[in-house]
Protein backbone atom coordinates (compact mmCIF):
# COMPACT_ATOMS: atom_id res chain seq x y z
CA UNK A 1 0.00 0.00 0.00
CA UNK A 2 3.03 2.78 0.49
CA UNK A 3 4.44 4.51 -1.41
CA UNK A 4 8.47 4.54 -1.79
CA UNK A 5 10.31 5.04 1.47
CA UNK A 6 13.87 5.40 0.26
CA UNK A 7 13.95 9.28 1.85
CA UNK A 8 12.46 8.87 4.91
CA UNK A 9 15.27 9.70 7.96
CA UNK A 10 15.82 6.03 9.40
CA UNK A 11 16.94 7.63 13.06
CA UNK A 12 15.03 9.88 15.29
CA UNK A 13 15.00 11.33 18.71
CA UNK A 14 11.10 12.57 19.86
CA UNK A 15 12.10 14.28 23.37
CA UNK A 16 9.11 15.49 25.89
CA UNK A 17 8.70 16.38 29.57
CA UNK A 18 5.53 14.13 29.09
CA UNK A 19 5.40 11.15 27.67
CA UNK A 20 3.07 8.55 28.65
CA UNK A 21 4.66 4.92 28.90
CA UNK A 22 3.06 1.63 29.72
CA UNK A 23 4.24 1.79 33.30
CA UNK A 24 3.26 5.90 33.84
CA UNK A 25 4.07 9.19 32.59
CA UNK A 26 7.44 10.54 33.06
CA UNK A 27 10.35 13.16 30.92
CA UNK A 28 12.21 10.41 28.61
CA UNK A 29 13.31 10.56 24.95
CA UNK A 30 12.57 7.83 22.61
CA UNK A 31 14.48 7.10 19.75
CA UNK A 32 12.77 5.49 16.68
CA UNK A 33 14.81 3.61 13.87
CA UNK A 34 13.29 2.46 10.98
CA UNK A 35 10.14 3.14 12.00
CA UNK A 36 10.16 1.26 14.85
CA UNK A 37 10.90 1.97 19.02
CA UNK A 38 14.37 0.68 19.33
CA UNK A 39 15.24 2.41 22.94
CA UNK A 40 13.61 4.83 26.05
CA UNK A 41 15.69 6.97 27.74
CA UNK A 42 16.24 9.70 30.12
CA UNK A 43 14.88 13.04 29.22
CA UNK A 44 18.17 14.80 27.45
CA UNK A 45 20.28 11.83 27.18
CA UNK A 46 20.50 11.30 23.55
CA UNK A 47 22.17 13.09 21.90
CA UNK A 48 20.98 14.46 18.11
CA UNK A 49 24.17 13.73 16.07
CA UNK A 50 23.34 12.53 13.20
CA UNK A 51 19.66 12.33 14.23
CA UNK A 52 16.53 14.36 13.63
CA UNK A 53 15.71 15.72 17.29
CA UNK A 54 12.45 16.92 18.12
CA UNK A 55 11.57 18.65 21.71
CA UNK A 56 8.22 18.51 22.16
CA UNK A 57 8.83 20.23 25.51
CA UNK A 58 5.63 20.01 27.73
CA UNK A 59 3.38 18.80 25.40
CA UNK A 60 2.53 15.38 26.12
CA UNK A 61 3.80 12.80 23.68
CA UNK A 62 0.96 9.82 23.68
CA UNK A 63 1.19 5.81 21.28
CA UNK A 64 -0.99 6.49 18.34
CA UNK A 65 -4.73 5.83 19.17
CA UNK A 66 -6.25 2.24 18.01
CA UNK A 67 -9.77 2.67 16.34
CA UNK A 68 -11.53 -0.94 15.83
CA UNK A 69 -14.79 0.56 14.98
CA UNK A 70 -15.00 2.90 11.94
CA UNK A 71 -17.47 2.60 9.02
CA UNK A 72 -15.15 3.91 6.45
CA UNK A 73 -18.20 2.38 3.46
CA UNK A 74 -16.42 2.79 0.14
CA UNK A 75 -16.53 1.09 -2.14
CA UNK A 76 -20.39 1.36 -3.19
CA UNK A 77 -21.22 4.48 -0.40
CA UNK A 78 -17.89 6.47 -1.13
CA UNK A 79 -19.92 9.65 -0.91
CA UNK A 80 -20.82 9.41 2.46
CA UNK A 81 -17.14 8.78 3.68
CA UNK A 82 -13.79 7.25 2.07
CA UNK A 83 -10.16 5.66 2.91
CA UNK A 84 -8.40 9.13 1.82
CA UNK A 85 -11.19 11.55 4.23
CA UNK A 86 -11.93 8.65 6.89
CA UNK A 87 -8.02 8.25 7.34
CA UNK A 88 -7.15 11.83 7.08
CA UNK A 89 -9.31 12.20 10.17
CA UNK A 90 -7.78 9.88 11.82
CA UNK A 91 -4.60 11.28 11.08
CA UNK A 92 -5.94 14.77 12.11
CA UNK A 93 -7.36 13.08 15.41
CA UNK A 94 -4.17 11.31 16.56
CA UNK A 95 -5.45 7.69 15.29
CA UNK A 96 -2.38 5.79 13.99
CA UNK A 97 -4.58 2.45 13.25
CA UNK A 98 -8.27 1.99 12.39
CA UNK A 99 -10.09 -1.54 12.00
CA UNK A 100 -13.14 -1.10 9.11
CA UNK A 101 -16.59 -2.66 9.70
CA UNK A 102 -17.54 -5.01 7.24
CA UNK A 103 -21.32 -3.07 6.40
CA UNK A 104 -22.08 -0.21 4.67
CA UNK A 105 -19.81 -0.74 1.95
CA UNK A 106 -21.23 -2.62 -1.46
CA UNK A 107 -20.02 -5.04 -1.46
CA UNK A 108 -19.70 -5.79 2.00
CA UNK A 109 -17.08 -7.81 3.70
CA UNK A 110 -18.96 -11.63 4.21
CA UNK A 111 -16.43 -12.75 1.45
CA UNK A 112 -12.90 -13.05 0.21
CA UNK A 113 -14.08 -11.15 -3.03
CA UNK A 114 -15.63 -8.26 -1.03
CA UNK A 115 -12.57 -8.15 1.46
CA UNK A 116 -9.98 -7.91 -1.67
CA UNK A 117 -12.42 -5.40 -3.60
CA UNK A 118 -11.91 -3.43 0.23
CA UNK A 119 -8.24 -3.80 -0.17
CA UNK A 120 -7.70 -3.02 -3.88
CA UNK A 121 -9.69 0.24 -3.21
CA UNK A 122 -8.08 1.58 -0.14
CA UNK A 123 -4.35 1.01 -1.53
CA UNK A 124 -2.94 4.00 -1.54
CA UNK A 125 -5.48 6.38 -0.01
CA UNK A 126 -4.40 5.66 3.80
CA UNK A 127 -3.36 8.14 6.24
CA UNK A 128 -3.00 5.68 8.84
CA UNK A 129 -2.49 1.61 8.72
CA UNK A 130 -5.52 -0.08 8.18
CA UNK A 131 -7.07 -3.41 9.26
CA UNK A 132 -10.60 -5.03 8.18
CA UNK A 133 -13.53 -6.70 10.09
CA UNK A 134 -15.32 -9.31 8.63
CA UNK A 135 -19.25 -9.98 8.51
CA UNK A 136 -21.38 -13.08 9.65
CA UNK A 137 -24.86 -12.88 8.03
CA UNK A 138 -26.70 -15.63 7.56
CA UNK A 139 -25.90 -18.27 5.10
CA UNK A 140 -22.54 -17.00 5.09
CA UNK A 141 -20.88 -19.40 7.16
CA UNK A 142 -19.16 -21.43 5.19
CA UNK A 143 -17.27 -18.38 4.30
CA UNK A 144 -15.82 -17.50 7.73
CA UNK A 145 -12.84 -19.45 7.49
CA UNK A 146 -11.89 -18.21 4.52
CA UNK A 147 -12.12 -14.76 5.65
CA UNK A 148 -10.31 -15.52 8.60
CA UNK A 149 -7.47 -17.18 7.15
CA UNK A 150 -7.47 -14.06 4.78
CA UNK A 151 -6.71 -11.81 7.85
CA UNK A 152 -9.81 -10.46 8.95
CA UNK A 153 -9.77 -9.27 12.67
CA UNK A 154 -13.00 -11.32 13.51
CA UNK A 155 -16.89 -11.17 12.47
CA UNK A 156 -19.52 -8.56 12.95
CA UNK A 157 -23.20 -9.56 13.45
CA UNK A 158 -26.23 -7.50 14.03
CA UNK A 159 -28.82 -9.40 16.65
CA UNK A 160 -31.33 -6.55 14.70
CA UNK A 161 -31.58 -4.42 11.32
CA UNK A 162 -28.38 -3.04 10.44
CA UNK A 163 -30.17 -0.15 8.48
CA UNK A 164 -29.10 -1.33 4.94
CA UNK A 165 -30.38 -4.39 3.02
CA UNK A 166 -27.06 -6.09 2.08
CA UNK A 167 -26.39 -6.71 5.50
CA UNK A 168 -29.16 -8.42 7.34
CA UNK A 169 -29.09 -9.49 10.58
CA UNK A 170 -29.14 -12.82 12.12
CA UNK A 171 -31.79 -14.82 13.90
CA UNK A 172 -31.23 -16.79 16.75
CA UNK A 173 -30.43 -20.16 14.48
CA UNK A 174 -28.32 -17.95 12.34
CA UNK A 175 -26.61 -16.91 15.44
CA UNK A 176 -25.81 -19.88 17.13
CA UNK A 177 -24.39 -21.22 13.43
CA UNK A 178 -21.55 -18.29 12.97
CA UNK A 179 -20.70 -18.41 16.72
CA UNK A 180 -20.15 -22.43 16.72
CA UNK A 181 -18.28 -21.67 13.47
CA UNK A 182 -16.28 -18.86 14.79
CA UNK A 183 -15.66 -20.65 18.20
CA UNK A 184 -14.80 -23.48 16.38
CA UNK A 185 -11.45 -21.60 13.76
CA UNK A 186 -10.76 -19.23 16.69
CA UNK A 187 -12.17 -15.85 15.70
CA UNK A 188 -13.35 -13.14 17.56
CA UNK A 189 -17.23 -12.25 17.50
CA UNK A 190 -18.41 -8.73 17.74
CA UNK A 191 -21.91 -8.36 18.34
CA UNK A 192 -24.31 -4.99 17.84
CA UNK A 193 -26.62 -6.06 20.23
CA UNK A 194 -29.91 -4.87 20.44
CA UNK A 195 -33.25 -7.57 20.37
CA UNK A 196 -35.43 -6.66 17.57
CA UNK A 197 -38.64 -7.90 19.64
CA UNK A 198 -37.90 -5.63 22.32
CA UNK A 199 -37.80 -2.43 19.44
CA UNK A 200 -41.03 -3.84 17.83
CA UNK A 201 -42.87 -3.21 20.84
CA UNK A 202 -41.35 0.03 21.87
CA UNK A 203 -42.93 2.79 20.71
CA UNK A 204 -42.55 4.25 17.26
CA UNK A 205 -43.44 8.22 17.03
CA UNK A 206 -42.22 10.03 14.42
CA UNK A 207 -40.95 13.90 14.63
CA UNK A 208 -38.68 16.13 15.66
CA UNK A 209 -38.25 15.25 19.56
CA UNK A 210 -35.44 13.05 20.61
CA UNK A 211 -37.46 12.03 23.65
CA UNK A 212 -39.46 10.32 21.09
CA UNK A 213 -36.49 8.86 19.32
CA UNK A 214 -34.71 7.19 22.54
CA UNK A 215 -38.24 5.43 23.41
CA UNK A 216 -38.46 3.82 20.15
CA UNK A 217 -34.86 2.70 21.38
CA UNK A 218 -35.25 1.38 24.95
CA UNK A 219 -32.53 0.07 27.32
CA UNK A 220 -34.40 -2.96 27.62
CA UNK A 221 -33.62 -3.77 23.89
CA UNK A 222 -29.89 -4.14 24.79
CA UNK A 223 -30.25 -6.11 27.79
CA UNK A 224 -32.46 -8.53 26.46
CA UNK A 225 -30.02 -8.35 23.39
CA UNK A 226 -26.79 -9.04 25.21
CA UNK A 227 -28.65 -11.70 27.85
CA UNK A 228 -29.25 -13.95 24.71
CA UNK A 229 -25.82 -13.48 23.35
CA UNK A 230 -24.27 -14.30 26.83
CA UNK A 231 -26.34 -17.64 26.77
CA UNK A 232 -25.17 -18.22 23.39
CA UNK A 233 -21.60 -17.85 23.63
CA UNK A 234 -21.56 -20.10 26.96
CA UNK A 235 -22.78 -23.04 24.84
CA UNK A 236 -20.65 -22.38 21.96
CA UNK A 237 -17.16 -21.17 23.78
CA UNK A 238 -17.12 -18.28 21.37
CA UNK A 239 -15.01 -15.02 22.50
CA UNK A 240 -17.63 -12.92 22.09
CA UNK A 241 -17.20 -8.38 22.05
CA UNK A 242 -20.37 -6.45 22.63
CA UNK A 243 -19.75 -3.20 20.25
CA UNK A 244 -21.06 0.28 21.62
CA UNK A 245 -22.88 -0.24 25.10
CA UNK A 246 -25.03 2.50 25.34
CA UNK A 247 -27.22 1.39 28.36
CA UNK A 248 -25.42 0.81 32.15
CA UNK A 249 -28.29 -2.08 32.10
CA UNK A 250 -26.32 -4.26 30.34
CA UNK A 251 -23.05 -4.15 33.19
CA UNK A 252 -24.37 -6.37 35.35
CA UNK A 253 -25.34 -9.41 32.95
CA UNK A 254 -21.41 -8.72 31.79
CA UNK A 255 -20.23 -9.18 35.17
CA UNK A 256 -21.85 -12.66 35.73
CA UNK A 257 -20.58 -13.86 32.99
CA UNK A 258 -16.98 -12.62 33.14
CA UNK A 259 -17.83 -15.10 36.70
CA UNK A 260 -18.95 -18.06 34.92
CA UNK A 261 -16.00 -18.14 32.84
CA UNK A 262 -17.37 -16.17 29.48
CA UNK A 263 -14.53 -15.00 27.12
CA UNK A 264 -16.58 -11.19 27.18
CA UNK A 265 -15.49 -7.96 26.64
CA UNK A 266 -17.47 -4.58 25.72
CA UNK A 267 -16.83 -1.34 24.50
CA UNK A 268 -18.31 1.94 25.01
CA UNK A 269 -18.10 5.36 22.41
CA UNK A 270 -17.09 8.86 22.86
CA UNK A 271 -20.44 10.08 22.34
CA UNK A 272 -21.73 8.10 24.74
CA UNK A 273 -19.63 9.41 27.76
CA UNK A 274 -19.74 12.90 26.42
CA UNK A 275 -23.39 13.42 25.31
CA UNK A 276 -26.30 12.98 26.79
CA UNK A 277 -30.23 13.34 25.91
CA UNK A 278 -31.12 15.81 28.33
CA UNK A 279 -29.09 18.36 25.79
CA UNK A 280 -29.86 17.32 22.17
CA UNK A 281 -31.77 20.21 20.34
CA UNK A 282 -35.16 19.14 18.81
CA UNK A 283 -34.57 18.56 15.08
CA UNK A 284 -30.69 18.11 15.32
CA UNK A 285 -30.11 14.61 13.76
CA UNK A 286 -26.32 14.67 13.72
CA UNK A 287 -26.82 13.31 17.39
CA UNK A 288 -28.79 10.21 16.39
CA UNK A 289 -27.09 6.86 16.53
CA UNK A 290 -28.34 3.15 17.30
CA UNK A 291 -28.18 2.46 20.25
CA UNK A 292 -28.94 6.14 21.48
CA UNK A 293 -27.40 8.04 23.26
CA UNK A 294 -28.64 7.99 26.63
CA UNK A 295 -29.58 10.00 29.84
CA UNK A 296 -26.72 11.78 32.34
CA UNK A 297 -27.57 9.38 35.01
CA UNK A 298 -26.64 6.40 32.74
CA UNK A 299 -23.69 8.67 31.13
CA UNK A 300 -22.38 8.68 34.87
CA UNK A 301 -22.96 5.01 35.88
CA UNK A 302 -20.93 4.33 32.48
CA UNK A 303 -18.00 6.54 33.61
CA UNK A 304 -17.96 4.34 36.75
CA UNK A 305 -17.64 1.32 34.77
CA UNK A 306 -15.01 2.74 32.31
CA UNK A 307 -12.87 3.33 35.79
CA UNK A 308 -13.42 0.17 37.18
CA UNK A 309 -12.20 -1.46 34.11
CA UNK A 310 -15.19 -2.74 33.03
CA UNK A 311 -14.62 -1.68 29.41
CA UNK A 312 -11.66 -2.55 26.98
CA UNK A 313 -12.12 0.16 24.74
CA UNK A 314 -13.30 3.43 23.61
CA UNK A 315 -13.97 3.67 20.65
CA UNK A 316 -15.50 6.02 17.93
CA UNK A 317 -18.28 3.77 15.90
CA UNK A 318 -17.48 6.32 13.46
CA UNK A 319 -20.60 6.30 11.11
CA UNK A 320 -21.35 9.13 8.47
CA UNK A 321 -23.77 9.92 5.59
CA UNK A 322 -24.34 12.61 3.29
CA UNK A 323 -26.22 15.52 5.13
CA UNK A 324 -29.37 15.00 3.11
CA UNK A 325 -29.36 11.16 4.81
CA UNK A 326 -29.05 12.86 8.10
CA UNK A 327 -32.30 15.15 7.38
CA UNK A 328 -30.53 17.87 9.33
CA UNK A 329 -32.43 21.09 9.00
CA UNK A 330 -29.84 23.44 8.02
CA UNK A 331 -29.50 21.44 4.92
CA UNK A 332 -32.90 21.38 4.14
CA UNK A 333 -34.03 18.33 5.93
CA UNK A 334 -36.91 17.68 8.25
CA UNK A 335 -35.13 16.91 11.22
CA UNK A 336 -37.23 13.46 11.47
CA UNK A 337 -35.23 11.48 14.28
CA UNK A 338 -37.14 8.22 13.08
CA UNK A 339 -36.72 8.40 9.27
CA UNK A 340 -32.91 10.24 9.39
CA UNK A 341 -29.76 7.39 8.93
CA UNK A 342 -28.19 6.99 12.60
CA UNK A 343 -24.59 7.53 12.82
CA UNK A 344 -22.13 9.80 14.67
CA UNK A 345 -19.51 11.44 13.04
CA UNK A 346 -16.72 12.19 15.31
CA UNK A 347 -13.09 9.87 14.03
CA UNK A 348 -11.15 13.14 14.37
CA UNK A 349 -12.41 14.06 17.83
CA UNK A 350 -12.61 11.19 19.92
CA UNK A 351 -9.62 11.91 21.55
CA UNK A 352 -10.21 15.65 22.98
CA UNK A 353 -13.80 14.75 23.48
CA UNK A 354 -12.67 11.99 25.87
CA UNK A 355 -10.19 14.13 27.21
CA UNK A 356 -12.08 17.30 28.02
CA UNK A 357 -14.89 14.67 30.25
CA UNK A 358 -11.81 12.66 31.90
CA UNK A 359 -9.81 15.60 33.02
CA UNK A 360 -12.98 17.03 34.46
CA UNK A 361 -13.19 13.78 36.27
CA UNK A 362 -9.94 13.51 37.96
CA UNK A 363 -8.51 10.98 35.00
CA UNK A 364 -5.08 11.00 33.49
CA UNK A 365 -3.41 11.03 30.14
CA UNK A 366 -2.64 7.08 31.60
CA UNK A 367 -6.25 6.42 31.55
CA UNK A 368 -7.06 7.60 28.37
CA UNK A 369 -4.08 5.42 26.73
CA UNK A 370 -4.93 2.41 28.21
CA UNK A 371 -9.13 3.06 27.08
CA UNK A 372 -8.31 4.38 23.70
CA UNK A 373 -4.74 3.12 22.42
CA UNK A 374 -3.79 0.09 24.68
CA UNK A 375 -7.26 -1.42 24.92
CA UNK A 376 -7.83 -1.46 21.65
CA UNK A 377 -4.71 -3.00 20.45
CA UNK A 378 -4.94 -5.46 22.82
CA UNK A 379 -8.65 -6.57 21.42
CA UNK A 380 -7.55 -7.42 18.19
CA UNK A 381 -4.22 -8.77 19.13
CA UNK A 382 -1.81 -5.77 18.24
CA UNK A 383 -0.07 -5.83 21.37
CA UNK A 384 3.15 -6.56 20.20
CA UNK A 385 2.76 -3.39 17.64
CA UNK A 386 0.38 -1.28 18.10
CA UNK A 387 -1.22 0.76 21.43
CA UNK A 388 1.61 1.46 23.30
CA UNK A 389 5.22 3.58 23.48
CA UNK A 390 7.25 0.53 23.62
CA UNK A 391 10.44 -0.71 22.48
CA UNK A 392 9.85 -2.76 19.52
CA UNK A 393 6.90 -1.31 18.86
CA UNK A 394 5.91 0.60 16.08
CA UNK A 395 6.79 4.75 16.11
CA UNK A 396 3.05 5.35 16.11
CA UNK A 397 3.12 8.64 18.36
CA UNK A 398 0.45 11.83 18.95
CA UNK A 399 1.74 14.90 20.60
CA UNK A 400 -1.18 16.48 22.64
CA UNK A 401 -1.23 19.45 23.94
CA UNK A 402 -4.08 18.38 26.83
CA UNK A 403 -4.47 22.03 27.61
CA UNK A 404 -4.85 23.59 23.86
CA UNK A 405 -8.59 24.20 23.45
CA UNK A 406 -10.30 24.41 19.98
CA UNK A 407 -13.98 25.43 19.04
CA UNK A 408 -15.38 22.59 16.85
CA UNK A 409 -16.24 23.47 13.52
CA UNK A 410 -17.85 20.64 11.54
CA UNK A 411 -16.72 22.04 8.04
CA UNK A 412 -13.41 22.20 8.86
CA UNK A 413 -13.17 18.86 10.24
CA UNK A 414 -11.46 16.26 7.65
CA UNK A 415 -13.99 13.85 7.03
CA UNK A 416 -16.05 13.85 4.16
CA UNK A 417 -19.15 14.93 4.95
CA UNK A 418 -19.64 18.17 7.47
CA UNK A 419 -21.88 17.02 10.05
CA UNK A 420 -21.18 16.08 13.74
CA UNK A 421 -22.88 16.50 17.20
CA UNK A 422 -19.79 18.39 18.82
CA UNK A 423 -20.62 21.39 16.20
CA UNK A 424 -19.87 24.70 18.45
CA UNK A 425 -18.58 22.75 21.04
CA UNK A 426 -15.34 24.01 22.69
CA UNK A 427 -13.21 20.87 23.43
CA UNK A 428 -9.74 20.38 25.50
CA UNK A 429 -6.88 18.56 24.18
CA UNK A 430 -5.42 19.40 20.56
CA UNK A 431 -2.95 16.92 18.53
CA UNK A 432 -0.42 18.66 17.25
CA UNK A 433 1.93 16.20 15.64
CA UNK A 434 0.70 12.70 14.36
CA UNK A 435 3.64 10.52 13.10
CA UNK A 436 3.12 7.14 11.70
CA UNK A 437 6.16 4.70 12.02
CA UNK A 438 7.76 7.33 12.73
CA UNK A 439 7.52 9.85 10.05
CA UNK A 440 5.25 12.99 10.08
CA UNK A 441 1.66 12.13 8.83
CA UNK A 442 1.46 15.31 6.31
CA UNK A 443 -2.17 15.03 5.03
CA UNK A 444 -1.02 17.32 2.14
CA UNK A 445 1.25 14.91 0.70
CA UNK A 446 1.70 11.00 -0.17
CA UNK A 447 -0.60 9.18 1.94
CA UNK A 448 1.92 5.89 3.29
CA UNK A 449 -1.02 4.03 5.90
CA UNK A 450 -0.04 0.28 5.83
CA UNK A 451 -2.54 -2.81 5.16
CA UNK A 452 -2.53 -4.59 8.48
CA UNK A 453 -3.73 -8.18 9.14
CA UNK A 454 -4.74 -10.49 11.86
CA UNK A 455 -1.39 -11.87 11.85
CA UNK A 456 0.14 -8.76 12.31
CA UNK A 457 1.44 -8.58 8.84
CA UNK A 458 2.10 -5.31 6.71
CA UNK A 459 1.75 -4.87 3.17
């Protein structure tokens, strides 16, 4: 996928008063070679010589962040977002590796043909190094293994409508099928789980009030969602990953089965910890996404959770259209929360969005590493590459300047379409510096992202 790399500098020194290691944050200087972390030392005690020094001074020097869950939906829905915008954002954001969803795209990724039409597409357009999700729909299941074997970082299933017809969800027979299968070569099963029963019965009110909107999405429908999968995955074995917990409901049914031995782990979304209903504007679609965002009550009891280390990951669930999808009324939409596409835009903001709640809340630069680079990594098995500042590992860096704040403006932002709830909002935390295996990600020039695999190979 890069480009020639015969003039990159093969030695460099990145110096800062703050940079946050596995074991804490502390003055050191790292020195990269060949892209990759080959020592740590004391703040000041290499020397430049030969080598391209940068002092970063006080700003904080962080790994690159790890997004598994971005719809980046080209080919076949390139208009509402792209490799070249959806990894320029990430770039922009501090993201140094993004995992695509296997929906949204046409084709999407439930074969080998639509995973290499995926690849062929994106080389050349990445910012950042790229990895792909596979999809388990039904009657697919004889083309898991396949996938896997091709490198796919494990299987996305919908337990209700996905929103688009090429990707249809699986019943309960169609469920415990892809999770024997998956159990059975190994691969790790990430679940949107919400029961479509539960949102059948809910009610179903039209309009431009969100309070309408989040009942016709109830908490129940994740609980009852997730209770199924849990019984599920303890007869089948299968490591199972609940995507995007929007509902604290759902925390106790993990806990129980963490305690009965169930290979579980969750993840929860920026927007989710930095929203909440009690402030979305009748009318303003941009904050619509499935499963909602919730009240500040359940906002806080998810906070508690994220402490306690109840979640792996935070991660975006990055998921655009084109404005007129949205039905936004500034672009001359109705601002119908029921009929307008639910998604959050937000790839290039994650991390100050996370930042300006955590800070508040007494959390460290540590914290947000471990929920937003570390965790991450560690889900889809790039520990040994990926998530951390690390010897060995690869020059992936952010500096952040966690006390720069910035006024979000939605057109300026680098994904393709200009729509996103944090519009107007004043956020703390700006990247300054993104560098990818250690050289500069310049979003003006060659793009050099890498194809990643589940065997932690490059191409």
């Amino acid at each position: 996928m890069p480009p020639s790399e015969a003039s990159v500098s093969t030695t460099a020194v990145i110096r800062s008063r703050r940079v946050v290691l596995p074991d804490g944050e502390r003055p050191a200087d790292v020195l990269i070679r060949d892209g990759v972390i080959e020592q740590i030392a004391e703040h000041g005690a290499l020397l430049a010589g030969d080598r391209q020094l940068t002092d970063l001074g006080d700003t904080a020097l962080l790994p690159g962040l790890v997004d598994t869950h971005v719809h980046v939906n080209e080919p076949g829905r390139t208009e509402w977002e792209g490799f070249a915008t959806a990894t320029r954002a990430a770039a922009a954001g501090g993201v140094t590796t993004i995992i695509d969803m296997p929906l949204n795209s046409i084709p999407p990724t439930t074969t080998v043909d639509g995973l290499e039409a995926k690849r062929k597409i994106a080389e050349g357009q990445a910012w950042v190094d790229l990895g792909f999700w596979g999809g388990a729909v039904p009657g697919n299941v004889p083309d898991l293994e396949p996938l896997h074997r091709a490198g796919v970082f494990g299987f996305k299933s919908f337990l209700a409508p996905s929103g688009v017809d090429e990707f249809p969800h699986v019943e309960q027979a169609d469920l415990e099928a892809a999770l024997a299968e998956q159990a059975r070569i190994g691969a790790l099963a990430i679940i949107h789980a919400e029961d479509p029963a539960v949102l059948a019965a809910a009610p179903q009110q039209p309009g431009v009030h969100y309070r309408d909107f989040l009942a016709s999405r109830p908490a129940d429908a994740e609980t009852a969602a997730v209770a199924r999968l849990l019984d599920t995955a303890r007869r089948t074995g299968v490591r199972v990953h609940i995507l995007h917990v929007s509902s604290a409901a759902v925390l106790p049914l993990l806990r129980q089965a963490r305690a009965d031995g169930v290979r579980v782990t969750a993840e929860t979304c920026p927007h989710y910890l930095t929203l909440a209903a009690e402030e979305v504007p009748d009318g303003d679609t941009a904050f619509k996404c499935c499963p909602p965002i919730r009240d500040e009550g359940n906002r806080e009891a998810l906070w508690a959770a994220l402490a306690a280390g109840e979640f792996i990951a935070i991660v975006s669930d990055h998921s655009p259209s084109t404005p007129d999808l949205k039905l936004l009324p500034e672009f001359g939409g109705s601002g119908d929360f029921a009929a307008a596409w639910g998604g959050i835009a937000s790839l290039q903001l994650g991390l100050p969005a996370i930042w300006t709640e955590a800070r508040r809340r007494g959390h460290t630069l540590s914290d947000v590493v471990r929920w937003m680079a570390s965790g991450p990594a560690a889900l889809v098995g790039l520990t040994g590459t990926k998530g951390a500042i690390a010897v060995g590992h690869d020059a992936d860096l952010v500096a952040f300047d966690p006390d720069g704040a910035f006024a979000v403006h939605a057109a300026e932002l680098h994904h393709r379409n200009p729509v996103t709830p944090y519009a107007g909002r004043t956020l703390t935390g700006a990247v300054r510096t993104t560098w990818l295996r250690g050289r500069v990600v310049d979003t003006a020039a060659e793009p050099f992202g890498r194809r990643i695999t589940r065997h932690q190979e490059t191409q």
